[in-house]
Protein backbone atom coordinates (compact mmCIF):
# COMPACT_ATOMS: atom_id res chain seq x y z
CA UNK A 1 0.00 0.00 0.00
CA UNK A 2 2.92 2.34 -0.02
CA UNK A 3 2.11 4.12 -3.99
CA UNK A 4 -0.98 5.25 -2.00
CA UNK A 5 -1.17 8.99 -1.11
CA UNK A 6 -2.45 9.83 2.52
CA UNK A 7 -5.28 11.81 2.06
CA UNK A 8 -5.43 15.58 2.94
CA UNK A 9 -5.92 19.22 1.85
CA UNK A 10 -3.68 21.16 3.56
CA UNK A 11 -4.75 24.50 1.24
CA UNK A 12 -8.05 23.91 3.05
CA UNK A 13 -6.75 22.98 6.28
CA UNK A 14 -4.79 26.90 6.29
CA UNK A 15 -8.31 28.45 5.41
CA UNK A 16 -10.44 26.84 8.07
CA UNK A 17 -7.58 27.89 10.54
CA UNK A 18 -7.29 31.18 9.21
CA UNK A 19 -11.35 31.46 9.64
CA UNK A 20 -10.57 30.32 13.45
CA UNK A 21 -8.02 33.19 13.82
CA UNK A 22 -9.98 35.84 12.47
CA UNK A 23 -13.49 34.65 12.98
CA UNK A 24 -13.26 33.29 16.51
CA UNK A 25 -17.04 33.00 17.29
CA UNK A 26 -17.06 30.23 14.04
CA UNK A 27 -14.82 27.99 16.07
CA UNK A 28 -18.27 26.87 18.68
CA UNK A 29 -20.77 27.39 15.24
CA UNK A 30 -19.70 26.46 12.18
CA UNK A 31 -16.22 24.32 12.88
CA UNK A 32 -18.18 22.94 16.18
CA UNK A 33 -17.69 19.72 15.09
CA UNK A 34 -13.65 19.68 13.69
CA UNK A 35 -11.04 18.13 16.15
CA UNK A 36 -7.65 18.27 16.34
CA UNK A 37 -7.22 14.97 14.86
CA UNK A 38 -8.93 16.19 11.06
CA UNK A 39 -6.05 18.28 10.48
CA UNK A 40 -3.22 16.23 8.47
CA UNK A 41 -0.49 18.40 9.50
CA UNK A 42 0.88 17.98 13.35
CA UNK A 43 1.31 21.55 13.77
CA UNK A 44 -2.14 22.26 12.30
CA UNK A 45 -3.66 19.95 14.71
CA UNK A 46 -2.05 21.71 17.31
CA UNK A 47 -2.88 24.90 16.74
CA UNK A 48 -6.72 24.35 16.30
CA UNK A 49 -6.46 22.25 19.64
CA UNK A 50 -5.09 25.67 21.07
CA UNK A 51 -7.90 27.77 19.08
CA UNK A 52 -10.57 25.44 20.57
CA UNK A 53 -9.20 25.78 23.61
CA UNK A 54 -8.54 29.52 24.49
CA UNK A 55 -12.36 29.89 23.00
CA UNK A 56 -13.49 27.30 25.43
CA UNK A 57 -11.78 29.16 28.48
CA UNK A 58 -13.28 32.53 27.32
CA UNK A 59 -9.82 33.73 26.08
CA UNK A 60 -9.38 36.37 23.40
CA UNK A 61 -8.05 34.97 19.99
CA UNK A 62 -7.19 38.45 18.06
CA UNK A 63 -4.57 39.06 14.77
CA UNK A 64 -3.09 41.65 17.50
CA UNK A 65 -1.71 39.80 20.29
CA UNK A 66 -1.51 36.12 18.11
CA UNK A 67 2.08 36.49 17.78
CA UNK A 68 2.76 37.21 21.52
CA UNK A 69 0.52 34.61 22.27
CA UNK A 70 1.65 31.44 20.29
CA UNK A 71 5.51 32.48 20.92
CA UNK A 72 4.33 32.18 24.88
CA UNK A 73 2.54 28.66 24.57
CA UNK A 74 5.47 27.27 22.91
CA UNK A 75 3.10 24.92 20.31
CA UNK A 76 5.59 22.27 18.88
CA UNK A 77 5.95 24.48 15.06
CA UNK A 78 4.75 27.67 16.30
CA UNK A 79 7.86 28.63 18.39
CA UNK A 80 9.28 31.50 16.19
CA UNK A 81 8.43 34.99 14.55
CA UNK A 82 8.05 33.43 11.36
CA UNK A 83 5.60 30.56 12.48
CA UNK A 84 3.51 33.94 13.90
CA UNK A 85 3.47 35.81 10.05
CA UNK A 86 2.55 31.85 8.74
CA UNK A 87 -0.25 32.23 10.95
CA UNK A 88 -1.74 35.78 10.44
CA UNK A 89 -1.18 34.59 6.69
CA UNK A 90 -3.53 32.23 6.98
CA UNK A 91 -5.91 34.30 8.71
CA UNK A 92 -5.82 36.98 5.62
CA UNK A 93 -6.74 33.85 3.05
CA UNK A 94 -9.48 32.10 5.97
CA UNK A 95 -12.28 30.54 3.96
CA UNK A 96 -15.16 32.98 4.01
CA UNK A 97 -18.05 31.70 6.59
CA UNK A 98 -20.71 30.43 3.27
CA UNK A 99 -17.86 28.26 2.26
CA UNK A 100 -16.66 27.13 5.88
CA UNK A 101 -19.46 23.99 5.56
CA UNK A 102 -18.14 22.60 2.85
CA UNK A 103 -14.57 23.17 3.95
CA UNK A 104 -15.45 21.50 7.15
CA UNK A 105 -16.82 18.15 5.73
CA UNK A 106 -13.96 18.38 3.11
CA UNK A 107 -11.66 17.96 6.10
CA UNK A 108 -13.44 15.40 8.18
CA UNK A 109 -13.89 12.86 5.02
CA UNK A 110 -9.91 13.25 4.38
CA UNK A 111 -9.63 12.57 8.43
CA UNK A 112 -12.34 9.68 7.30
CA UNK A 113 -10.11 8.61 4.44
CA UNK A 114 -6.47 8.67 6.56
CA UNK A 115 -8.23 6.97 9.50
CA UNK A 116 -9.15 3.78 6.89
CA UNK A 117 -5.77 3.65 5.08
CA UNK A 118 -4.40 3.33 8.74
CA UNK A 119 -6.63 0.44 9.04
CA UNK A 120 -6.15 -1.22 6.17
CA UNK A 121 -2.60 -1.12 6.79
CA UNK A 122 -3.00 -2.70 10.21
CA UNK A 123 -5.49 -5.30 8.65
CA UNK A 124 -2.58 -6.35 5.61
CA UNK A 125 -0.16 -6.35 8.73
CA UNK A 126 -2.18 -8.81 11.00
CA UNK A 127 -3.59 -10.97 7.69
CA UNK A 128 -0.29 -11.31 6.42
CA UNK A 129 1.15 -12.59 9.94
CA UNK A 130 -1.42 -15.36 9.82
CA UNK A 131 -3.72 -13.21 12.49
CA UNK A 132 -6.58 -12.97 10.25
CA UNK A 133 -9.61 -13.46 13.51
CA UNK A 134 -7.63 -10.12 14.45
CA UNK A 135 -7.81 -8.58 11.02
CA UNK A 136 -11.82 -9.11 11.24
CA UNK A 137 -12.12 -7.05 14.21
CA UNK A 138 -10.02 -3.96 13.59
CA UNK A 139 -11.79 -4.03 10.12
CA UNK A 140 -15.11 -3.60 11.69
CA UNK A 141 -13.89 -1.29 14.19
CA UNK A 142 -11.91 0.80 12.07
CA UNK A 143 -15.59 0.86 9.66
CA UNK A 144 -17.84 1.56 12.02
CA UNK A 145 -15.57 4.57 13.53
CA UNK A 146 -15.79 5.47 10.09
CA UNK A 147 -19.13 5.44 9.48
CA UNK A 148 -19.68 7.40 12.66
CA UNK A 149 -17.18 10.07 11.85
CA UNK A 150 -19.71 12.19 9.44
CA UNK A 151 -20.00 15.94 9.13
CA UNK A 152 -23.09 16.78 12.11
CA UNK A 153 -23.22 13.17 12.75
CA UNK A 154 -21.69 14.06 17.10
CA UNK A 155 -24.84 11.47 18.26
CA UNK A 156 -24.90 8.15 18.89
CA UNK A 157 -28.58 6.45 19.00
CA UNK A 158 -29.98 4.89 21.95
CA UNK A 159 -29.46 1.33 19.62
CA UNK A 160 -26.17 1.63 19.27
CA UNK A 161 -25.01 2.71 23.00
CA UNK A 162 -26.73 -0.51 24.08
CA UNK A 163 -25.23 -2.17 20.94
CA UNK A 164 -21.51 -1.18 22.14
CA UNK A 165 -21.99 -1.35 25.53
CA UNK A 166 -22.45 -5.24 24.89
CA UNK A 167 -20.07 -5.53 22.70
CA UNK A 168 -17.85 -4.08 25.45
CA UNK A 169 -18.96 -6.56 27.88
CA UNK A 170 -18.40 -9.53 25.73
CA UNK A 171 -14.52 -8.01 25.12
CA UNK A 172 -14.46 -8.09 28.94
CA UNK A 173 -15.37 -11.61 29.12
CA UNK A 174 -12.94 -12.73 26.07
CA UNK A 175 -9.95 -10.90 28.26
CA UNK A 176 -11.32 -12.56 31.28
CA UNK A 177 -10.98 -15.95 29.86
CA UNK A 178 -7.87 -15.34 29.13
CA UNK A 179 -6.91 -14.68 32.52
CA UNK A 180 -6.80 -10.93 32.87
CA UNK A 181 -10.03 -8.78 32.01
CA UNK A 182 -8.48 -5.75 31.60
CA UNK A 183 -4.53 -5.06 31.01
CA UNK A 184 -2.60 -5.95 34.20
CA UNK A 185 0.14 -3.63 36.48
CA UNK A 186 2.18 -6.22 36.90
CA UNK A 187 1.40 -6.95 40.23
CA UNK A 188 -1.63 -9.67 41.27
CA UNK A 189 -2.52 -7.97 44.23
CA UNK A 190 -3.16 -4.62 42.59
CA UNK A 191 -4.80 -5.62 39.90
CA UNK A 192 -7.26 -7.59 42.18
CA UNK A 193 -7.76 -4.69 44.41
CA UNK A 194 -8.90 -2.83 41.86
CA UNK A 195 -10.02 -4.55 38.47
CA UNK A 196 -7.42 -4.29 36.16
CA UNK A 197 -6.33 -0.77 34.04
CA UNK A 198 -9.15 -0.07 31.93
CA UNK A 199 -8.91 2.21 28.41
CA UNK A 200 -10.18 5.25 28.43
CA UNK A 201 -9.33 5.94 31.90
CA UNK A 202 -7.09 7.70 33.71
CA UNK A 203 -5.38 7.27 36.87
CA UNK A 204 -2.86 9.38 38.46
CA UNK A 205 -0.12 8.30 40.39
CA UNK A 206 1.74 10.23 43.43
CA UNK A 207 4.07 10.58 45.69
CA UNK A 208 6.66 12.49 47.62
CA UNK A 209 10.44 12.58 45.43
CA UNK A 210 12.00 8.84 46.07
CA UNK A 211 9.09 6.93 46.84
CA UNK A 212 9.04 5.16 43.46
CA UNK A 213 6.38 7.00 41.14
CA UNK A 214 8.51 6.48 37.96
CA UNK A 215 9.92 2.79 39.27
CA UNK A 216 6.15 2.11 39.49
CA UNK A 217 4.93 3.43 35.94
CA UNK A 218 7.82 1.11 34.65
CA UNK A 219 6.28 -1.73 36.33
CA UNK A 220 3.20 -0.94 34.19
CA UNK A 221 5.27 -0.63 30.72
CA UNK A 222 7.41 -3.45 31.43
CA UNK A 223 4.53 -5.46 31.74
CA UNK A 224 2.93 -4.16 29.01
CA UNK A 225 5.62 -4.53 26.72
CA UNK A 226 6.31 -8.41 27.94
CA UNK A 227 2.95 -9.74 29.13
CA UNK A 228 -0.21 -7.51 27.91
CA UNK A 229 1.56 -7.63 24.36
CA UNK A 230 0.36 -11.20 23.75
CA UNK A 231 -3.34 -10.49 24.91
CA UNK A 232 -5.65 -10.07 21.56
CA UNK A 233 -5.99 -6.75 20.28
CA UNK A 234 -2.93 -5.52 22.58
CA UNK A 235 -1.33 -2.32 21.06
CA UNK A 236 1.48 0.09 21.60
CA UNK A 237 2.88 2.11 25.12
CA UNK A 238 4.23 5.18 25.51
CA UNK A 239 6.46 7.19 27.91
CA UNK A 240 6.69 11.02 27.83
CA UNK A 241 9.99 10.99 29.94
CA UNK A 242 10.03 15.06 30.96
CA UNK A 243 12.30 14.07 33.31
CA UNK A 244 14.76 11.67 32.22
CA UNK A 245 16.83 10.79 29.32
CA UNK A 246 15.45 8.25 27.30
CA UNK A 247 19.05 6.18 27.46
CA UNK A 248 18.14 6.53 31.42
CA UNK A 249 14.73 5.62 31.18
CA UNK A 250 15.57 2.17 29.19
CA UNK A 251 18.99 1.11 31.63
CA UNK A 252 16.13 1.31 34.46
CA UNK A 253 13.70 -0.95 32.52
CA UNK A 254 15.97 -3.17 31.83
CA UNK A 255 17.42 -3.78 35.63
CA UNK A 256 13.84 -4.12 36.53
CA UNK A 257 13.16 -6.79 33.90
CA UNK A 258 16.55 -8.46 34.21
CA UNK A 259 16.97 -8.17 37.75
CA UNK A 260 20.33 -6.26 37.57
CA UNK A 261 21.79 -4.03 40.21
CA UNK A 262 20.99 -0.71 38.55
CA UNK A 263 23.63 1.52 40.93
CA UNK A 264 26.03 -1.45 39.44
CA UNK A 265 25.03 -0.68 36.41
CA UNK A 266 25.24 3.17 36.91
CA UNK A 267 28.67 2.64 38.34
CA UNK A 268 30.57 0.30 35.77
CA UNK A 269 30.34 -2.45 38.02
CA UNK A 270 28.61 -5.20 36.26
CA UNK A 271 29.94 -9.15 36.31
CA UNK A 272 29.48 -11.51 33.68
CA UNK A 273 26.34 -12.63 34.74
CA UNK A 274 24.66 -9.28 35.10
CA UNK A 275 25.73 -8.65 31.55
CA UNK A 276 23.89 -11.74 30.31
CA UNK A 277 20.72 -10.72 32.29
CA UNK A 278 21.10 -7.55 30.49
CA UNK A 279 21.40 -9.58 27.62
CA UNK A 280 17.88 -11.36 28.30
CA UNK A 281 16.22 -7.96 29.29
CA UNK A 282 16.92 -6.47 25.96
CA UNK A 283 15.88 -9.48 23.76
CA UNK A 284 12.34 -9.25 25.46
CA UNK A 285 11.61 -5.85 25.76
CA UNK A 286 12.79 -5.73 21.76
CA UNK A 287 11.03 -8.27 20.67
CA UNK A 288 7.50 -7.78 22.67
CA UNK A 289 5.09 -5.40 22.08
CA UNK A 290 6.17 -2.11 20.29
CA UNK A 291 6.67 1.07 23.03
CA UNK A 292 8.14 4.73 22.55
CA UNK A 293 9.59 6.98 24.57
CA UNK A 294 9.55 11.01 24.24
CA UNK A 295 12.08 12.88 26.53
CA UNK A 296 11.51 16.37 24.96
CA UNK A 297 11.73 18.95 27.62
CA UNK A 298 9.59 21.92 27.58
CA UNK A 299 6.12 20.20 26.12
CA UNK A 300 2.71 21.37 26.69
CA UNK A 301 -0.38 19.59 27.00
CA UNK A 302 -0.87 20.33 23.00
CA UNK A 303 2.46 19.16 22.63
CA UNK A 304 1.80 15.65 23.99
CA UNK A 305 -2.31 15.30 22.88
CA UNK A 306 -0.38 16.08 18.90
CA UNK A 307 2.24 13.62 19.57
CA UNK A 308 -0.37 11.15 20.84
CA UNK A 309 -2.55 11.74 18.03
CA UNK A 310 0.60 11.16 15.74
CA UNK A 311 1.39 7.67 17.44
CA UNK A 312 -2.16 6.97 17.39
CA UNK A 313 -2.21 7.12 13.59
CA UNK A 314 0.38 4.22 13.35
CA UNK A 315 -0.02 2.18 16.58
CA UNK A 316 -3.65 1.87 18.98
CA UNK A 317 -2.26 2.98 22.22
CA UNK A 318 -2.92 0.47 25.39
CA UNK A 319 -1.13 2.95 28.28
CA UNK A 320 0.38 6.04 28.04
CA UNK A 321 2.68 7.49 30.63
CA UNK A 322 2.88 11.41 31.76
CA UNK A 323 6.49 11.40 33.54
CA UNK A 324 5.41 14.20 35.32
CA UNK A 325 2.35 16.40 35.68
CA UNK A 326 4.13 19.82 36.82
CA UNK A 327 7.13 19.43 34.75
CA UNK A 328 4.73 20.31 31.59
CA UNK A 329 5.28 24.00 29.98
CA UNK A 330 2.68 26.02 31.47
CA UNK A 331 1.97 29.53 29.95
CA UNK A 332 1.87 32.16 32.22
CA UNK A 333 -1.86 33.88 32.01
CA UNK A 334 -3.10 36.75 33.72
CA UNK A 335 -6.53 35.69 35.47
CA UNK A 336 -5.11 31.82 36.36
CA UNK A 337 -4.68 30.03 38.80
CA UNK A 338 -2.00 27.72 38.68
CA UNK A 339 -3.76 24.92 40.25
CA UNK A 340 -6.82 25.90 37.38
CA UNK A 341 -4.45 25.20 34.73
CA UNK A 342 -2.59 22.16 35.85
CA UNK A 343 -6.12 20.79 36.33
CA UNK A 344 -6.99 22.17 32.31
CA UNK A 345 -3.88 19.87 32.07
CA UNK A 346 -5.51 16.47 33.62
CA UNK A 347 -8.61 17.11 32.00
CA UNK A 348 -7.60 17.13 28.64
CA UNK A 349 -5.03 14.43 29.09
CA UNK A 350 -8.57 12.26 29.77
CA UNK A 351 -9.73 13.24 26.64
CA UNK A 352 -7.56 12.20 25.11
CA UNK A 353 -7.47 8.91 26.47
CA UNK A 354 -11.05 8.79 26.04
CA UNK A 355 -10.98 9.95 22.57
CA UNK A 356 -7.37 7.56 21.22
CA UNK A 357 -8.96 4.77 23.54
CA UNK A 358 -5.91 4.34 25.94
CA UNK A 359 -5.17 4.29 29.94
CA UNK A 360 -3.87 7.36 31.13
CA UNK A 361 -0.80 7.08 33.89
CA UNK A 362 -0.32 10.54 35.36
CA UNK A 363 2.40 10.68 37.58
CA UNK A 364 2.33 13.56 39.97
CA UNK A 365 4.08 15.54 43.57
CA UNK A 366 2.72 15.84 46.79
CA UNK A 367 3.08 18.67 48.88
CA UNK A 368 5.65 18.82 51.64
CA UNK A 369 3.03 19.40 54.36
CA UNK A 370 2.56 15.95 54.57
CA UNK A 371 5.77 15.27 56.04
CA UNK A 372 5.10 17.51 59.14
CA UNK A 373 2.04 15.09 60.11
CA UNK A 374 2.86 12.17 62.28
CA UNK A 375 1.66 9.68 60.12
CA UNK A 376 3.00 10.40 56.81
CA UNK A 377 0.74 8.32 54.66
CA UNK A 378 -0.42 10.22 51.68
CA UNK A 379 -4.09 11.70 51.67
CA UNK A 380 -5.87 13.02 48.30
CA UNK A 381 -5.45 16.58 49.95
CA UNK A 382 -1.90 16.35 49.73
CA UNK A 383 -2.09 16.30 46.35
CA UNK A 384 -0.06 19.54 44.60
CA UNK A 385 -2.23 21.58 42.91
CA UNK A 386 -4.38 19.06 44.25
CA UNK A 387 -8.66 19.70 43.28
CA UNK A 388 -8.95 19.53 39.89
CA UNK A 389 -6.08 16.59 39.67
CA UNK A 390 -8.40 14.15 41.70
CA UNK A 391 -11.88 15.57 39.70
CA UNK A 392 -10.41 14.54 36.08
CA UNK A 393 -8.99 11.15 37.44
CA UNK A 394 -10.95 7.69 37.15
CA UNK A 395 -8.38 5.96 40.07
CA UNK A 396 -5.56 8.08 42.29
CA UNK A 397 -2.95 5.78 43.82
CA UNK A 398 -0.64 6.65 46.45
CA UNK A 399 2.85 5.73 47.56
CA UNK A 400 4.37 5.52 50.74
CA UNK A 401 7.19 3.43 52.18
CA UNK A 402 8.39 4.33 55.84
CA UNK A 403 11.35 3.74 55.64
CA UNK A 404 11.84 7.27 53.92
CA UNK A 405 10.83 8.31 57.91
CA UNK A 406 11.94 5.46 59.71
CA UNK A 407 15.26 4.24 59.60
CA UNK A 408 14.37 1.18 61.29
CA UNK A 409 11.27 0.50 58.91
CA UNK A 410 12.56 -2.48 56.40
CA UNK A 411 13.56 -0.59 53.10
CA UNK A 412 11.39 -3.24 50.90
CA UNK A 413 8.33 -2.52 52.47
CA UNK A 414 5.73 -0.15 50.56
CA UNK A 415 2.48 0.62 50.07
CA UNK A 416 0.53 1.34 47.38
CA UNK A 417 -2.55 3.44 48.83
CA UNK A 418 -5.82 3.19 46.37
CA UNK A 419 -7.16 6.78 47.78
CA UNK A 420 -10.18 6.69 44.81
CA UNK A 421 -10.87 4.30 42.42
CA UNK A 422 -14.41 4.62 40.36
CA UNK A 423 -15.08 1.43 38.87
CA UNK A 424 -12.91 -0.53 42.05
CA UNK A 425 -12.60 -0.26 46.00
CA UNK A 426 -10.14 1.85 47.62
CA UNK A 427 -8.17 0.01 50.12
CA UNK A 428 -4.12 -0.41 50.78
CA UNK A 429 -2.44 -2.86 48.67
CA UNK A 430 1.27 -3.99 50.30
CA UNK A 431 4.01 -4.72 47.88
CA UNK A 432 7.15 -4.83 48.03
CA UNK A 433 10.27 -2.32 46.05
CA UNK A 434 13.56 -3.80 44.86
CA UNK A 435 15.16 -0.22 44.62
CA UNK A 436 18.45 -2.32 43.42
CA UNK A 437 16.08 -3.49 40.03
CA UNK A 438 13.43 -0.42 40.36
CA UNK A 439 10.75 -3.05 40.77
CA UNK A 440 7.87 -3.53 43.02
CA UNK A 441 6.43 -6.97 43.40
CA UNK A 442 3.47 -8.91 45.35
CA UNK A 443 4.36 -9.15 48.92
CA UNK A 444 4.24 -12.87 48.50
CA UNK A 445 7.23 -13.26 45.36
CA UNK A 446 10.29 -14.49 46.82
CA UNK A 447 13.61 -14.82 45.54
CA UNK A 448 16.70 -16.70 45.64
CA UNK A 449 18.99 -15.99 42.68
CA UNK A 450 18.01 -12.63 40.36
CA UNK A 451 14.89 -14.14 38.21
């Protein structure tokens, strides 16, 4: 299928944007129903995501202060003076509002067309690998989310909610039957104390610095990459590493899978052995499902819904990981509260899980205060920035190990603390961290030799 050309209309794509610029009030009426994702171009999609969204919050959208504005959100292609004059170009050619209809359903049938050629790619892939039962079901996904993604057409009947709320159920069951009705953590005892990580939810994950947020997110990709990979329909994971370097990000993943000392590691002090563990690590995190890690620095919530959207396109996302909540770019705006706008952040980091049909992991701080209680145990107040966090999260979990306060606490002793769940129980779940492998386990694995 490569001779094929992926559909688009970029000519039409600057219009409609240019109508957004100087038009705003046509971005709620007559391009209502356009989305990010009907824009071909990446930085297209991002800057209607950011049109759509400074309307939304009641923010002025103006040819005067555009330049200011865009050079202050830092949109991934809109960074420069010359992005700024691309942009109030477009807005002196924007489609004239009697022709914005048809330039609207011109761009969601090409978003129509690209979303089929990416399925009919994926159903040559999985025919041609002998996975035809697979083929059959993306095929009729991928054509009814066609059929469904009309100009006007933003309803679904009564029929069909019922229709796919079955056909939802009977997915659970298949998954169930296979042993795990949902895609697993990695750990038993978590997944039974809550249900398994569903898509299209989003849970976040805190805890104070060195308690193991990012050690536990790995637990979650390593296990998706070796074990949820061979479940049916399994797709991709992805890490946006704000943090740390991507060369980082895999030695850790591999000392958790292999079981290798990681300071060893760190320090050039690896034996033979280790380096064959190493070995082992590598083969099966190459060679299980596909992942992908981002360690940009500076990237705003546009940034990562476009990159999403982008990885989306080639691979159906099963978890994606936020590496961490307040290390996002957040534009300074008069009139906002910081805590408003880190919340704008977990919001629309649901939607897009919602809309790409992933789980969200949304790793996040807790405020010192904590530490000047007795007992140190995380609460859902400690949360930074902490109300609209929990409100746009499905399931907030908790770390705590007292050791970090208690010397004579044992230093493989941790809990994870299920503070919320919606479609689970709250509760403690005790594991156990391997800070030499960045691993947690069930309390109940025990070892001899590395594994």
């Amino acid at each position: 299928m490569d001779e094929y050309v992926t559909p688009s209309n970029e000519v039409v794509e600057r219009r409609v944007l240019g109508a957004a610029i100087d038009q705003p009030d046509t971005i709620t009426n007559e391009l209502a129903s356009l989305r990010g994702r009907d824009f071909h171009r990446p930085d297209h999609a991002q800057l209607f995501a950011w049109l759509r969204a400074q309307r939304a919050a009641g923010r002025p959208i103006d040819t005067g202060t555009l330049p200011t504005q865009l050079i202050r959100a830092q949109l991934s292609g809109w960074t420069t003076a010359d992005d700024s004059v691309r942009a109030l170009n477009y807005a002196d050619n924007a489609s004239p509002r009697g022709v914005l209809p048809a330039h609207v359903a011109e761009l969601r049938a090409k978003s129509r067309e690209r979303a089929l050629v990416a399925m009919a790619r994926q159903v040559i892939e999985l025919a041609s690998t002998s996975r035809g039962d697979e083929a059959a079901v993306v095929m009729a996904e991928g054509l009814e989310a066609a059929r469904r993604n009309t100009p006007g057409d933003l309803w679904v009947s009564g029929q069909q909610v019922m229709a796919e709320a079955l056909a939802d159920a009977q997915r659970i069951e298949s998954e169930a039957e296979q042993g795990t009705p949902g895609m697993s953590s990695g750990l038993a005892s978590f997944d039974e104390q809550i249900g398994f990580l569903k898509r299209r939810e989003q849970t976040v994950w805190a805890a104070r610095p060195g308690m193991g947020k990012t050690a536990a997110a790995l637990n979650m990709v390593v296990q998706a990459v070796t074990a949820n990979s061979k479940r049916e329909g399994a797709g991709a994971v992805a890490v946006f590493s704000l943090e740390m370097d991507h060369r980082r990000l895999g030695q850790r993943m591999a000392c958790n899978e292999g079981s290798v000392d990681l300071a060893g590691l760190l320090n050039g002090r690896l034996v033979t052995d280790d380096w064959d563990r190493l070995q082992d690590a590598r083969v099966a995190l190459s060679q299980g499902g596909p992942w992908f890690v981002n360690d940009s620095t500076r990237m705003t919530i546009d940034d990562v819904i476009g990159q999403c959207h982008q990885l989306a396109a080639k691979h159906p996302l099963d978890i994606v990981v936020l590496d961490y909540l307040t290390l996002l770019n957040v534009p300074n705006e008069r009139g906002r509260r910081h805590d408003q706008q880190v919340g704008e952040i977990a919001r629309r980091f649901r939607e897009c899980a919602k809309e790409l049909n992933f789980h969200a992991v949304l790793l996040a701080q807790l405020n010192r205060e904590l530490e000047r209680r007795s007992d140190k145990r995380p609460k859902l107040s400690d949360l930074k920035d902490s109300g609209d966090i929990e409100q746009h999260a499905d399931g907030v979990v908790m770390l705590y190990r007292a050791c970090a306060y208690d010397e004579n606490a044992p230093e493989d002793q941790a809990e994870w603390i299920v503070r919320k769940w919606r479609n689970g129980k709250p509760g403690t779940v005790r594991v156990r961290f391997l800070g030499r492998y960045q691993r947690f386990e069930d309390e109940t694995v025990l070892h001899g030799l590395p594994r």
